[in-house]
Protein backbone atom coordinates (compact mmCIF):
# COMPACT_ATOMS: atom_id res chain seq x y z
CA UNK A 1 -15.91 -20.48 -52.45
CA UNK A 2 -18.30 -21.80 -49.78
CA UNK A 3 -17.41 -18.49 -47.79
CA UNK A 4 -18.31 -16.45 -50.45
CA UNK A 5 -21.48 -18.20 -51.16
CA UNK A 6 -22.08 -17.95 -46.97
CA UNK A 7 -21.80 -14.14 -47.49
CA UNK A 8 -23.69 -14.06 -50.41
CA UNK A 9 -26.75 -15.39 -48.94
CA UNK A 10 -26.57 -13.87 -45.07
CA UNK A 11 -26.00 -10.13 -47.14
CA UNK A 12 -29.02 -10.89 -49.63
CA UNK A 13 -31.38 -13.57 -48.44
CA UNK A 14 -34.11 -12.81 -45.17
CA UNK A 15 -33.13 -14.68 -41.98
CA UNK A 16 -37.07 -15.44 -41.60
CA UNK A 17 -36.51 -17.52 -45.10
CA UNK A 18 -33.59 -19.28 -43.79
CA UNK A 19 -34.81 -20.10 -40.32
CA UNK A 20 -37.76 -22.28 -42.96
CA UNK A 21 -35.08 -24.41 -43.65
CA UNK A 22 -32.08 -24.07 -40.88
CA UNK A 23 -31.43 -22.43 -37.58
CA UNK A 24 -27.52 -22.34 -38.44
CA UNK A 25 -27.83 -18.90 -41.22
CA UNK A 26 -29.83 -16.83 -38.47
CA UNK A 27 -28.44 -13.58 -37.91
CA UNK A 28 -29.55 -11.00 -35.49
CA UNK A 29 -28.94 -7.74 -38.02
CA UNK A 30 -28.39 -7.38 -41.66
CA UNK A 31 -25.15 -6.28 -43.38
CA UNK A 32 -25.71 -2.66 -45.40
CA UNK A 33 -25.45 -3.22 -48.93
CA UNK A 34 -22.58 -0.71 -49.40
CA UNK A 35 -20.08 1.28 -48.04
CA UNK A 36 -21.88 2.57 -45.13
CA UNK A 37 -21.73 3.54 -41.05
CA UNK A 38 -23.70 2.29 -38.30
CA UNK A 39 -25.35 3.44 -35.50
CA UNK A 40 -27.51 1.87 -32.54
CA UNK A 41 -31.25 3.10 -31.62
CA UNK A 42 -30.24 4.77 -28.03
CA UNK A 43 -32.88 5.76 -25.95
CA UNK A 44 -33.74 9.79 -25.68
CA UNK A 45 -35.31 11.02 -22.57
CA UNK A 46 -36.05 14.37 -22.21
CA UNK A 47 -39.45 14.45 -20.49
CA UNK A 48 -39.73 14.48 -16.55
CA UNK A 49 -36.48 16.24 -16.09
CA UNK A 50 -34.56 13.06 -17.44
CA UNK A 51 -31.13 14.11 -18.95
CA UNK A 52 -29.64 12.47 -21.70
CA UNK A 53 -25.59 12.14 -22.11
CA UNK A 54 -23.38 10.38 -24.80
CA UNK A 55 -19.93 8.94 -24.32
CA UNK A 56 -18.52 10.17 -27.80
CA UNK A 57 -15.12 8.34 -28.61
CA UNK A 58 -12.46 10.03 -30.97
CA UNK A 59 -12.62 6.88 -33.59
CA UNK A 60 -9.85 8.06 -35.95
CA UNK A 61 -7.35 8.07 -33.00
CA UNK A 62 -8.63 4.79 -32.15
CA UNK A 63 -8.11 3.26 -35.10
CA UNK A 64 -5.20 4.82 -36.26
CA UNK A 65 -2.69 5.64 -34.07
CA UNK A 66 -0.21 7.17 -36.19
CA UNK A 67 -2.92 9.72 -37.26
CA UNK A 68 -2.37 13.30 -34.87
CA UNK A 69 -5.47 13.35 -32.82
CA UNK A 70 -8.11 16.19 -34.61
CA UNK A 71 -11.40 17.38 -34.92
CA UNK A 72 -14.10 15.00 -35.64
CA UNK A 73 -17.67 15.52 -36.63
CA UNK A 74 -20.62 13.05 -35.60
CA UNK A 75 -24.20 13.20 -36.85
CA UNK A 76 -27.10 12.81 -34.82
CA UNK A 77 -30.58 11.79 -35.98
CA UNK A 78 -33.63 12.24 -33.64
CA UNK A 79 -37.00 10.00 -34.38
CA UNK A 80 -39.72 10.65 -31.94
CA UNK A 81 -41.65 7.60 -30.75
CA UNK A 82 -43.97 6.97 -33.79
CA UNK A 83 -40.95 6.71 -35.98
CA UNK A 84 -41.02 9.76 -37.80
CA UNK A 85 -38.09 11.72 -38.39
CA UNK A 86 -38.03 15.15 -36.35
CA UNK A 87 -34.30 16.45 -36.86
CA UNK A 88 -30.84 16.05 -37.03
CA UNK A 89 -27.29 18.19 -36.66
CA UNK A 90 -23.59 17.55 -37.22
CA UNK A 91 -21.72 18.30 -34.04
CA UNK A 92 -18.09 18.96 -33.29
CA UNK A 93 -16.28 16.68 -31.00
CA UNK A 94 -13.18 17.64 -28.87
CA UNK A 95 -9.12 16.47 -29.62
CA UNK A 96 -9.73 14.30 -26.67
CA UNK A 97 -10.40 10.57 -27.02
CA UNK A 98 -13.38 10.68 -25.13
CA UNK A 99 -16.18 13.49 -25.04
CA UNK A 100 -19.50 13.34 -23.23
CA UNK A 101 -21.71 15.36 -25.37
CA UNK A 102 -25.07 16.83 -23.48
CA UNK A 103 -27.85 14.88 -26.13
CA UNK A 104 -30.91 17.16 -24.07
CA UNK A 105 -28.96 20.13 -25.66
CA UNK A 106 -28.78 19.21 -29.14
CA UNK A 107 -32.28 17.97 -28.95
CA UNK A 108 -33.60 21.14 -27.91
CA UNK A 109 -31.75 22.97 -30.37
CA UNK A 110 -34.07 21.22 -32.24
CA UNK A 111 -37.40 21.73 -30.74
CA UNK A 112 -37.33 18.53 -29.56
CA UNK A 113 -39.44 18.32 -26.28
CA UNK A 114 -40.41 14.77 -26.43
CA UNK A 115 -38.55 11.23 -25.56
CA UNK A 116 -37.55 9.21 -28.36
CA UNK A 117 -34.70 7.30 -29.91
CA UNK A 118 -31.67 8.68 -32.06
CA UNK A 119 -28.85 7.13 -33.43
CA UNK A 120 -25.06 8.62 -33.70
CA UNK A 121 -22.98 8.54 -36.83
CA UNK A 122 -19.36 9.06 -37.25
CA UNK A 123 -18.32 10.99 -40.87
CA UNK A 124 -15.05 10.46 -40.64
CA UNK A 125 -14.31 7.60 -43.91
CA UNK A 126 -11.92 4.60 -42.29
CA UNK A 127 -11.39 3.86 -46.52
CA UNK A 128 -9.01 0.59 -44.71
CA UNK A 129 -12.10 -1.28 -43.01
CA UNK A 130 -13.46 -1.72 -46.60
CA UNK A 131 -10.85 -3.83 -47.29
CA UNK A 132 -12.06 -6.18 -44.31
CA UNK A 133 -15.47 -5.92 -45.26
CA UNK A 134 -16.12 -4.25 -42.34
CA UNK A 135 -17.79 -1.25 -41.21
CA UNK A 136 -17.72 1.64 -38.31
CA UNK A 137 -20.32 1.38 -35.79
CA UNK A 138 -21.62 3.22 -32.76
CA UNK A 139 -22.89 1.31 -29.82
CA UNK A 140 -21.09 3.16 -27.21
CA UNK A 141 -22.44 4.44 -24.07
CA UNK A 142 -25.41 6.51 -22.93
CA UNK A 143 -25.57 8.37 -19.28
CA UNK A 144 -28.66 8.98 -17.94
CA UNK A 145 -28.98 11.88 -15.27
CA UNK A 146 -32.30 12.79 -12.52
CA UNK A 147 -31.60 14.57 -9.95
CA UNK A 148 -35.59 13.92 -8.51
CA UNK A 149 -34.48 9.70 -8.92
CA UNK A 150 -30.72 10.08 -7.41
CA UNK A 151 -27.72 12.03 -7.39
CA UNK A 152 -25.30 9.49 -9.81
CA UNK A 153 -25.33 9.15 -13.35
CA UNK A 154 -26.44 5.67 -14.31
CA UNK A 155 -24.84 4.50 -18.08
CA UNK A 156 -25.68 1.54 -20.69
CA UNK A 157 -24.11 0.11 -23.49
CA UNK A 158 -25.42 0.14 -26.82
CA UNK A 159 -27.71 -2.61 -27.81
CA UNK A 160 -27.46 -4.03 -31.90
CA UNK A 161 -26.96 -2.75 -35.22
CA UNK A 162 -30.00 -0.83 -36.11
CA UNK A 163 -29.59 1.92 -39.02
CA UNK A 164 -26.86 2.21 -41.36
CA UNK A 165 -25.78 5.72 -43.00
CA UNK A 166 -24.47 5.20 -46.73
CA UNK A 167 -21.57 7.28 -47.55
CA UNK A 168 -22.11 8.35 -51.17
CA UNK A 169 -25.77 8.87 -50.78
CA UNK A 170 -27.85 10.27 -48.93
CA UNK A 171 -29.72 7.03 -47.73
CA UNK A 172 -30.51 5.37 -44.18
CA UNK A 173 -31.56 1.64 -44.02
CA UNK A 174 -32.66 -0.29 -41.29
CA UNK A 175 -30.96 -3.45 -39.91
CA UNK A 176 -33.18 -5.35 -37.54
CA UNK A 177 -33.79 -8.96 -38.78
CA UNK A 178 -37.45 -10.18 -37.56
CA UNK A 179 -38.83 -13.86 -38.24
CA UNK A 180 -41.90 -15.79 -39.53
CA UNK A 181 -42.27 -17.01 -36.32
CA UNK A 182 -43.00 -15.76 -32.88
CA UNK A 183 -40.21 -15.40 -30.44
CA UNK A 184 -39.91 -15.22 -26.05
CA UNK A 185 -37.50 -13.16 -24.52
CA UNK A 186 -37.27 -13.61 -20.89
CA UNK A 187 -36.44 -10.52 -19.11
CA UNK A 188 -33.40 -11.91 -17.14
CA UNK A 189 -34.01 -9.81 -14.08
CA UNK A 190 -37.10 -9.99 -11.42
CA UNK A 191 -39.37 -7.02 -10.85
CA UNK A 192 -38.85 -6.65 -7.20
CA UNK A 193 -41.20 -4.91 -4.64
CA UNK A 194 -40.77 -1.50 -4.29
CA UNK A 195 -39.72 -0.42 -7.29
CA UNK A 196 -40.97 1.08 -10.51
CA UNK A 197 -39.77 -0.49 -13.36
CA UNK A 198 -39.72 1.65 -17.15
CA UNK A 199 -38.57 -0.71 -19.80
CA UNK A 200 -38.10 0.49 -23.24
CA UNK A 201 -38.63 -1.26 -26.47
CA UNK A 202 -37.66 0.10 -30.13
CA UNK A 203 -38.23 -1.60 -33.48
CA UNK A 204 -35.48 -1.84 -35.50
CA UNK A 205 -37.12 -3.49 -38.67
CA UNK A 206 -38.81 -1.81 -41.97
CA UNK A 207 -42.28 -3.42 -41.24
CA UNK A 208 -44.31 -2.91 -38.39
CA UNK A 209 -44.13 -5.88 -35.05
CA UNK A 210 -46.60 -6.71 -32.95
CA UNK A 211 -45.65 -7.04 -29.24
CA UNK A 212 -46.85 -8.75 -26.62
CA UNK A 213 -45.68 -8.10 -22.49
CA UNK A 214 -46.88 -11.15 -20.03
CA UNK A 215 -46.33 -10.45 -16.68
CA UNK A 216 -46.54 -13.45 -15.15
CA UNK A 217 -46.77 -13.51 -10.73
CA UNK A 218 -49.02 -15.74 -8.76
CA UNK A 219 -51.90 -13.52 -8.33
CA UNK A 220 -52.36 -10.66 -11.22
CA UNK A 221 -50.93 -12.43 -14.59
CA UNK A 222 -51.41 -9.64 -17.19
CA UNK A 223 -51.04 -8.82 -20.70
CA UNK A 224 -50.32 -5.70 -22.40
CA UNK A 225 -50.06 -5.83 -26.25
CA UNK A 226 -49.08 -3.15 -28.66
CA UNK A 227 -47.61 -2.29 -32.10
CA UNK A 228 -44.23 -0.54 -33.48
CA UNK A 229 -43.51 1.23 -36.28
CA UNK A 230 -40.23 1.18 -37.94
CA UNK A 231 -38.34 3.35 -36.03
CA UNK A 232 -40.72 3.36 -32.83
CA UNK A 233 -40.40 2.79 -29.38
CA UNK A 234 -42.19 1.84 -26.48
CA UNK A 235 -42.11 2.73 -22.78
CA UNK A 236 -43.46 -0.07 -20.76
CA UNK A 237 -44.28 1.03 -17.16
CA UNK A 238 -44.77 -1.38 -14.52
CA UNK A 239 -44.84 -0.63 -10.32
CA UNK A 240 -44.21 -3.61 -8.19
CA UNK A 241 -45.99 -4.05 -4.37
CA UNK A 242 -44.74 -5.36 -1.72
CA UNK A 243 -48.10 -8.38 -1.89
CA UNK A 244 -46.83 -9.58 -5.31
CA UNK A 245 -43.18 -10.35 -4.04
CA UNK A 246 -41.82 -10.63 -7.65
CA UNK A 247 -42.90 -10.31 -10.98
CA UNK A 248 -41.41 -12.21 -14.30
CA UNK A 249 -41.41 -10.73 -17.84
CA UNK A 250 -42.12 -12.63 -20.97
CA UNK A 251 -41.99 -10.41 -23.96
CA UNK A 252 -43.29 -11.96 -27.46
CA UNK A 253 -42.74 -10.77 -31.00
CA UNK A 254 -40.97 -11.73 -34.69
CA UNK A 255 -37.85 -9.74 -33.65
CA UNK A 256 -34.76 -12.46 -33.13
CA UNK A 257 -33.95 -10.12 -30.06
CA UNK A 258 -36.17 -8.07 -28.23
CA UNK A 259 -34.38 -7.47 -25.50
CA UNK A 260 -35.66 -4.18 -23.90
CA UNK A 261 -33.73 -0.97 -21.82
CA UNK A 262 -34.79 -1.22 -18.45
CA UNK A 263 -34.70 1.84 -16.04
CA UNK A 264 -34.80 0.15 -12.54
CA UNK A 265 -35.65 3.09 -9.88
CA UNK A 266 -35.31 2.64 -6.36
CA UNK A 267 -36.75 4.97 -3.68
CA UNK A 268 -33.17 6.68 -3.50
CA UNK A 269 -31.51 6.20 -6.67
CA UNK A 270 -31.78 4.75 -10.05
CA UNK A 271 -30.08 1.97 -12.39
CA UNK A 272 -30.49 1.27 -16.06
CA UNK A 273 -29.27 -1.55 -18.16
CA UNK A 274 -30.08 -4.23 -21.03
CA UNK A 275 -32.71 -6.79 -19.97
């Protein structure tokens, strides 16, 4: 009974109204109200000669190994960086269990010129995971490709829950949990000299956040402050020299976890990851 009541109130009740009374019930992302898929924001660049690659995983092999491998279909949905919706397409994923599918390709069989987020679902109903209360999500991995920043692929893993996909209805709803209060993530890595740093934030909530970026070194501290739609993102650029030796990142909003994608590049080559 108390389990039931537990998931009764983390599925319906805000985390920002819990947090008013205990830290305990906080919880990063929401749980869809139905039988539904779930997909990541990744990160979209086209611009600049930036290629874009997804590690696409056959799921129903996965999952089900006495199932003959087959033909799978997964549904991209583009958002540029204002949140607005600017396309989507079903595509067809190989027999194999793993498929890297060129995301600059479907994008521009869209018309889409311009960087942004989109998120990947599978269609393919695993009826079984209902029964655990559980759903199928996508936070695999995304490649990133320049040939003008280096000659190797640099990948990421997928972040949180952002979007759901609702089976019997043709419905998206958005999982980021924000609070009442403002929050500090600490960018666990140094901006070191020499480098340009591009760090990427996306808002995964249905209201609007405020951000705020404090660099903090011992000559230049700074402040750069902006807002994000639901559905937005945010490139953050930021050049170190060699006279500031280091610089530290403080980044303040509601979100629980705004933890950013950083694209490190180097004079010869280029690395991304989670902050």
């Amino acid at each position: 009974m108390n389990q039931l009541i537990k998931n009764y109130i983390k599925k319906n009740i805000p985390s920002r109204y819990i947090e008013l009374i205990t830290n305990k019930g906080i919880i990063l992302t929401k749980i869809p109200n139905g039988s539904a898929v779930i997909s990541d924001f990744f990160v979209l660049r086209v611009e600049q000669e930036w290629e874009t690659y997804f590690e696409c995983l056959q799921f129903q092999s996965l999952l089900n190994a006495e199932v003959n491998e087959q033909t799978n279909i997964v549904h991209f949905v583009f958002y540029n960086q204002n949140g607005d919706y600017v396309g989507e397409k079903e595509v067809k994923i190989e027999t194999t269990l793993k498929t890297t599918l060129d995301v600059n390709k479907i994008a521009a069989e869209l018309g889409i010129k311009k960087d942004g987020l989109f998120a990947v679902f599978h269609t393919h109903k695993v009826n079984w995971l209902n029964k655990f209360k559980s759903y199928l999500a996508e936070r695999g991995y995304v490649g990133y490709a320049n040939k003008k920043q280096g000659p190797i692929k640099a990948f990421v893993h997928g972040n949180l829950d952002a979007i759901a996909k609702y089976h019997d209805k043709s419905e998206y709803q958005l999982l980021g949990n924000y609070s009442y209060l403002e929050k500090e993530f600490f960018l666990q890595h140094d901006l070191n000299p020499n480098n340009t740093y591009e760090l990427y934030l996306v808002n995964p909530t249905n209201k609007t956040q405020e951000f705020l970026i404090l660099e903090k070194n011992k000559k230049n501290p700074n402040t750069i402050s902006f807002s994000l739609p639901p559905r937005g993102s945010y490139k953050y650029v930021r050049t170190v020299d060699k006279k500031e030796k280091k610089v530290n990142i403080i980044i303040k909003s509601k979100l629980y976890l705004a933890r950013p994608v950083v694209f490190k590049i180097m004079p010869k080559a280029f690395d991304v990851f989670h902050g």
